[in-house]
N, C-alpha and C. Protein backbone atom coordinates (compact mmCIF):
# COMPACT_ATOMS: atom_id res chain seq x y z
N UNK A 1 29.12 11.35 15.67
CA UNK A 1 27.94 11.06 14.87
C UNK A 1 28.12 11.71 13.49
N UNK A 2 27.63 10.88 12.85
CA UNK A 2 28.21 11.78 11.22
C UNK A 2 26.35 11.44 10.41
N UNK A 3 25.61 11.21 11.19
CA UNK A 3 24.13 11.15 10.19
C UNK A 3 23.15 10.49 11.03
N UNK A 4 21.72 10.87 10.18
CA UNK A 4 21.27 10.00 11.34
C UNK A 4 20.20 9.82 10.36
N UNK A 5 19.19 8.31 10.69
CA UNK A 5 17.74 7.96 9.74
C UNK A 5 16.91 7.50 10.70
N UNK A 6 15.66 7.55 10.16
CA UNK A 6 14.88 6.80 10.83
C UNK A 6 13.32 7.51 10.65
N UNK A 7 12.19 6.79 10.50
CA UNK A 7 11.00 7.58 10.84
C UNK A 7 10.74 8.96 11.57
N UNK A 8 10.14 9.87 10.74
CA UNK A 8 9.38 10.87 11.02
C UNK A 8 7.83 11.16 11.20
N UNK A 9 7.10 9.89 10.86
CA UNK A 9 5.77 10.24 11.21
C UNK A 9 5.36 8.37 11.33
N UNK A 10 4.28 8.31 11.77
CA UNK A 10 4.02 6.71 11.73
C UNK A 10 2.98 6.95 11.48
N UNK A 11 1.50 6.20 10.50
CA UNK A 11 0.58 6.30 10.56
C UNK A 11 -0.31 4.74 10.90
N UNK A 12 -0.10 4.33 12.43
CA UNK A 12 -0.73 3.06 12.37
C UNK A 12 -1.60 2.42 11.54
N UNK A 13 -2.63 3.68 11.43
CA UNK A 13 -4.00 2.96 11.05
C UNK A 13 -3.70 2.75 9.50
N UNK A 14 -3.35 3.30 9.10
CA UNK A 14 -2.58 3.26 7.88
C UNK A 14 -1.67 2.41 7.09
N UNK A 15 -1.07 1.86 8.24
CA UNK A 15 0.47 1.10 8.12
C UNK A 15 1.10 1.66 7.11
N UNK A 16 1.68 3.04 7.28
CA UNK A 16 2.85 3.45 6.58
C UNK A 16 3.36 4.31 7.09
N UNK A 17 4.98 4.68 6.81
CA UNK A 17 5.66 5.41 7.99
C UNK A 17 6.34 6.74 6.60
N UNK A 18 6.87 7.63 6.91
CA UNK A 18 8.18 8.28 6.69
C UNK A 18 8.90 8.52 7.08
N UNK A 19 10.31 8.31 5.89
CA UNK A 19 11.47 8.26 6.27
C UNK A 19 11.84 9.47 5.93
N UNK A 20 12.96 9.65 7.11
CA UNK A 20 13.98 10.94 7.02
C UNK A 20 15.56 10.62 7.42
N UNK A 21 16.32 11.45 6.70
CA UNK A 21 17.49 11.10 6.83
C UNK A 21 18.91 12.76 6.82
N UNK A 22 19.30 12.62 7.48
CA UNK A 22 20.62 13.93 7.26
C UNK A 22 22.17 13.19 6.99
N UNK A 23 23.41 13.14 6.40
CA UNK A 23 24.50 12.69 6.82
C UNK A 23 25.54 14.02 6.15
N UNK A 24 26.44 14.03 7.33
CA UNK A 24 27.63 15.16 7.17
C UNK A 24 28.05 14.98 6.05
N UNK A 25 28.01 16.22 4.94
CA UNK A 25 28.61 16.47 3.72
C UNK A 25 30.42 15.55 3.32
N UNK A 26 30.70 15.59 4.53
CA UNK A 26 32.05 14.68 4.23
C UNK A 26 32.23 13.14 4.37
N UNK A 27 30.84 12.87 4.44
CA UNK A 27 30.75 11.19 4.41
C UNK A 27 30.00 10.89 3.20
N UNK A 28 29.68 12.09 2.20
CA UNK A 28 28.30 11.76 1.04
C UNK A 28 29.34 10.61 -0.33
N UNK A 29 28.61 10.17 -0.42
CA UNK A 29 28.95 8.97 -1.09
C UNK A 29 29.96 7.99 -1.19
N UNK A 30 29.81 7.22 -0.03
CA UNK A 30 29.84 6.80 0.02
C UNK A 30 29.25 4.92 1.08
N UNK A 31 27.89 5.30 0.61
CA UNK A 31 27.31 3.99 0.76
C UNK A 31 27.20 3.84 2.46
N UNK A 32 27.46 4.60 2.97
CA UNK A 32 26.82 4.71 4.20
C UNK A 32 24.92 5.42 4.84
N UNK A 33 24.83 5.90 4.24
CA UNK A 33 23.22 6.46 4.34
C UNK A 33 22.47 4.89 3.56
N UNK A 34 23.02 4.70 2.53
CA UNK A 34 22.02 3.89 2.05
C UNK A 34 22.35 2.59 2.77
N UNK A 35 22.95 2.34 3.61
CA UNK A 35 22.99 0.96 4.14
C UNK A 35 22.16 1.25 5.65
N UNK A 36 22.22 2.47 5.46
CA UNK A 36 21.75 2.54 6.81
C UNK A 36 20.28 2.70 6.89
N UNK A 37 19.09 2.97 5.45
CA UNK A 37 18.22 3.46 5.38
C UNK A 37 17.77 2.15 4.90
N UNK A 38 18.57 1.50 4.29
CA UNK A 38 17.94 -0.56 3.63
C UNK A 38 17.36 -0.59 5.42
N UNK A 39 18.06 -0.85 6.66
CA UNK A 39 18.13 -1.30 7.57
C UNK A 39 17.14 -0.76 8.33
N UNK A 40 16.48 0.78 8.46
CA UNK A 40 15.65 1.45 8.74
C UNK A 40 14.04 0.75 8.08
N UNK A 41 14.19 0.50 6.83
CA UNK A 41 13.27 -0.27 5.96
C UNK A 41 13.06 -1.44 6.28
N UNK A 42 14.16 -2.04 6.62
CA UNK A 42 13.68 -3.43 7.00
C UNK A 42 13.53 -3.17 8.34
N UNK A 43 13.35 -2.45 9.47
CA UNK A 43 12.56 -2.36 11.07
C UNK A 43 11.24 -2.01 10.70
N UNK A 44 11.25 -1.29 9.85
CA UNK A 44 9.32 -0.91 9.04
C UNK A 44 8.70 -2.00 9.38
N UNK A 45 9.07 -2.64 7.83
CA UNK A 45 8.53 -3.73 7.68
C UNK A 45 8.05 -4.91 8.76
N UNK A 46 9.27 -5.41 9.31
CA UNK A 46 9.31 -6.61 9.65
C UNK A 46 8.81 -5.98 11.55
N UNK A 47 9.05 -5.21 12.23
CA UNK A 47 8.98 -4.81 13.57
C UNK A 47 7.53 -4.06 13.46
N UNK A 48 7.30 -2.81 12.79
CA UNK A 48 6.18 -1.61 13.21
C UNK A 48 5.47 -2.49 11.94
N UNK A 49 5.25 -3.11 11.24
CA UNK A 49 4.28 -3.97 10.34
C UNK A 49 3.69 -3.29 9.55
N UNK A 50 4.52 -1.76 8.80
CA UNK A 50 4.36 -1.18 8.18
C UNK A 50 4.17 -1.78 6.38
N UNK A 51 3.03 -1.36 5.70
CA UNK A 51 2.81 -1.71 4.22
C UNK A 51 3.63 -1.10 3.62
N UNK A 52 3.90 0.12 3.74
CA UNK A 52 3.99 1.21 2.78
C UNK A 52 5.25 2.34 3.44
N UNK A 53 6.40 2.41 3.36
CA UNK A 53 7.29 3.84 3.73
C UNK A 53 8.17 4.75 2.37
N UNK A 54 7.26 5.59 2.74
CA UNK A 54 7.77 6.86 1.87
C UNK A 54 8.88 8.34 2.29
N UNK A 55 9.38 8.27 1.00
CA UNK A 55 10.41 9.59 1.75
C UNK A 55 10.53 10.86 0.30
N UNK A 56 10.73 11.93 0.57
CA UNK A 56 10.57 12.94 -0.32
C UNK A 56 12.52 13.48 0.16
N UNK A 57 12.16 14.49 -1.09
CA UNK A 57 13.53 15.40 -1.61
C UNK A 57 13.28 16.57 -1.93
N UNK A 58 14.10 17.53 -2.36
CA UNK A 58 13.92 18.21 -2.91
C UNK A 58 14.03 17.43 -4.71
N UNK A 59 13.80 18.21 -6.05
CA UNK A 59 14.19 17.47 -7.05
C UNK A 59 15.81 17.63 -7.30
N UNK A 60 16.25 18.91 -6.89
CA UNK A 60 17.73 18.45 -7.62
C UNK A 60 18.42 18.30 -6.21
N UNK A 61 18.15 17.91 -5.31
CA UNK A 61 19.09 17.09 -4.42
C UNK A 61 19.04 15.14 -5.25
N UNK A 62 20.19 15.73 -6.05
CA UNK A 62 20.51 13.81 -6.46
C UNK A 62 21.18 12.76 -5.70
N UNK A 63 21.96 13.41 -5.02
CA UNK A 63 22.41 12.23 -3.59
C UNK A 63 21.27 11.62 -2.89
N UNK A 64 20.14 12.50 -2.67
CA UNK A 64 18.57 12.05 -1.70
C UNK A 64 18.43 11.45 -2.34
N UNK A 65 17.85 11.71 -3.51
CA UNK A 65 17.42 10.77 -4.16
C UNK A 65 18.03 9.33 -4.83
N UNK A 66 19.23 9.55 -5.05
CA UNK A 66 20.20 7.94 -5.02
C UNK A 66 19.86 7.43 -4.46
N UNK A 67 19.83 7.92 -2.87
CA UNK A 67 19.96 7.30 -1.50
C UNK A 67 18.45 6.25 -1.92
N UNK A 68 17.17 6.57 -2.26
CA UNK A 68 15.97 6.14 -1.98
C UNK A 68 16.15 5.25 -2.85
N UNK A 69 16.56 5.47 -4.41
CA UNK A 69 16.42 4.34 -5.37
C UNK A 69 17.53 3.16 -4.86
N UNK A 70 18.66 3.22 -4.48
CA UNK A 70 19.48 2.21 -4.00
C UNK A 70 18.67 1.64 -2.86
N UNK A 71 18.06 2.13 -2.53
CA UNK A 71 17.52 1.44 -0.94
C UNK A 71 16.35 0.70 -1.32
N UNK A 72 16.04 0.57 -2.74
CA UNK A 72 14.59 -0.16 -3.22
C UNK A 72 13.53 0.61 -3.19
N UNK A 73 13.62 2.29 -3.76
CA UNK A 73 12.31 3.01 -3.06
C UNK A 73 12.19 3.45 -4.45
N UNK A 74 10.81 3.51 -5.12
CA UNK A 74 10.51 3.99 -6.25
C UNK A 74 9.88 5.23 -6.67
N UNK A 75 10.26 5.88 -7.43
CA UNK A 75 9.87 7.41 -8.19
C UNK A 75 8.30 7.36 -8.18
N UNK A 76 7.73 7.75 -7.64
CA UNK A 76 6.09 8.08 -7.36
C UNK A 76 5.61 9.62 -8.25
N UNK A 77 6.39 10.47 -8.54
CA UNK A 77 6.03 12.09 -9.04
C UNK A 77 6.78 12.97 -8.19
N UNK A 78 6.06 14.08 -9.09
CA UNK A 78 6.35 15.36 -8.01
C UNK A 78 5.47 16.06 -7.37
N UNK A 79 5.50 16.30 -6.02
CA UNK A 79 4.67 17.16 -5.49
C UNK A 79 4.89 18.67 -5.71
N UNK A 80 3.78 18.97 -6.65
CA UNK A 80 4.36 20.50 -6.86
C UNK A 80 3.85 21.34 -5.84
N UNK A 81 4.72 22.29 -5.56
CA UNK A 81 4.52 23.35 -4.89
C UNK A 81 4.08 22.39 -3.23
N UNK A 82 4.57 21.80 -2.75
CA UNK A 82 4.55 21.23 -1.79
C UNK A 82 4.88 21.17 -0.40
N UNK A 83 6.16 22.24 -0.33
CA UNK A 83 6.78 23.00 0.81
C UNK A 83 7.11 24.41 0.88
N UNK A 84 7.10 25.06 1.96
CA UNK A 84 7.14 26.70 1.86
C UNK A 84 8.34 26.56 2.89
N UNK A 85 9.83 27.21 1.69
CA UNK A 85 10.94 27.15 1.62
C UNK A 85 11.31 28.51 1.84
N UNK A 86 11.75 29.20 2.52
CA UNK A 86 12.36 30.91 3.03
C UNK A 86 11.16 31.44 2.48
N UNK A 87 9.95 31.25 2.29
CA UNK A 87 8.89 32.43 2.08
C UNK A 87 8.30 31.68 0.28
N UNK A 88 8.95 31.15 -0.41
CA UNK A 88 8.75 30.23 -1.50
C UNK A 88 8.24 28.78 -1.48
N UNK A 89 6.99 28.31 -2.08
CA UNK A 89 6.39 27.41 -2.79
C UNK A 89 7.15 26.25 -3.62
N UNK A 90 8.04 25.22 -3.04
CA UNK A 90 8.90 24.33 -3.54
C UNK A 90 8.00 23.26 -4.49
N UNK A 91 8.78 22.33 -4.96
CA UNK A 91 8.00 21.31 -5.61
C UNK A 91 9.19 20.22 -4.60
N UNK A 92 8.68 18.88 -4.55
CA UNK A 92 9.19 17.70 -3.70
C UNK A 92 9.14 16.23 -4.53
N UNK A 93 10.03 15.59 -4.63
CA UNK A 93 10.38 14.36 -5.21
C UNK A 93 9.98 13.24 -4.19
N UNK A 94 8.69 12.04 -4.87
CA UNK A 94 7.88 11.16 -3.70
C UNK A 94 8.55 10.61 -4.50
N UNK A 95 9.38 9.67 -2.89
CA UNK A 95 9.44 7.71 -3.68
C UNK A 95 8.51 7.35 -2.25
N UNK A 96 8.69 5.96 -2.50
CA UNK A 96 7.76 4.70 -1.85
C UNK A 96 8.58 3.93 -2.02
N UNK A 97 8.20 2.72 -1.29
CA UNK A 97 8.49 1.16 -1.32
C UNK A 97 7.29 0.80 -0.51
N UNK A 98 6.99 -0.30 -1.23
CA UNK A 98 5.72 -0.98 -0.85
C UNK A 98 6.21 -2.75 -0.43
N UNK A 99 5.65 -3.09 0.86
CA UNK A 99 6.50 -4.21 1.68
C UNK A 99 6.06 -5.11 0.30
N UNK A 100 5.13 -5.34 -0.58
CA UNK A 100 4.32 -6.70 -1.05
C UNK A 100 5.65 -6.63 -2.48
N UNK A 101 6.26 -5.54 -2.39
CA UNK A 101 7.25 -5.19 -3.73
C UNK A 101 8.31 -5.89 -3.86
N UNK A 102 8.60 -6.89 -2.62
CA UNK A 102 10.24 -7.49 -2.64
C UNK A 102 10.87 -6.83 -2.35
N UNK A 103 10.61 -6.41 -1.06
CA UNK A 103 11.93 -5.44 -0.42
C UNK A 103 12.76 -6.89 0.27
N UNK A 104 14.49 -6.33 -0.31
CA UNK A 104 15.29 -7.07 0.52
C UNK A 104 16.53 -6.12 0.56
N UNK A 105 16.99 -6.47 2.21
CA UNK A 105 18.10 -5.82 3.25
C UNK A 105 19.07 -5.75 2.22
N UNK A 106 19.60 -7.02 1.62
CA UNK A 106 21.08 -6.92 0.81
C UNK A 106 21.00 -6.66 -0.38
């Protein structure tokens, strides 16, 4: 196993999910996470009948964040101060994709 994606929370009533994702430092870039997270996006959509899936970062993790914009997921802000990191107050990078946006697999 070298990574893995897929939903971390579902909010039925809601219809929107988050995504999470890890892949072993010796597979990073190359185009494997993001093919694998298009494909995660399209089970949202089209299977759990999700509107709306969002995924966060840290801000200077730029591979995460590649990963979301290649996959069709758009820059929403920053959540400041949003996670409590070894005893510290982080800030977090929101994208989205919204199903009505033209999400497509390829």
């Amino acid at each position: 196993m070298i990574g893995t994606t897929g939903f971390i929370s579902w909010d039925i009533k809601n219809a929107k999910a988050k995504l999470g994702y890890a892949l072993s430092r010796a597979f990073w870039n190359r185009g494997h996470m993001t093919e694998a997270v298009k494909c995660v996006i399209a089970f949202g959509f089209e299977r759990m009948k999700v509107v709306r899936i969002e995924a966060r970062c840290h801000p200077e993790n730029t591979g995460s964040y590649r990963v979301m914009e290649k996959s069709g997921m758009e820059f929403e802000g920053i959540l400041r101060k949003h996670i409590l990191v070894k005893g510290a107050h982080e800030d977090v990078r929101m994208y989205a994709i919204i199903k009505e946006g033209g999400f497509q697999k390829n």
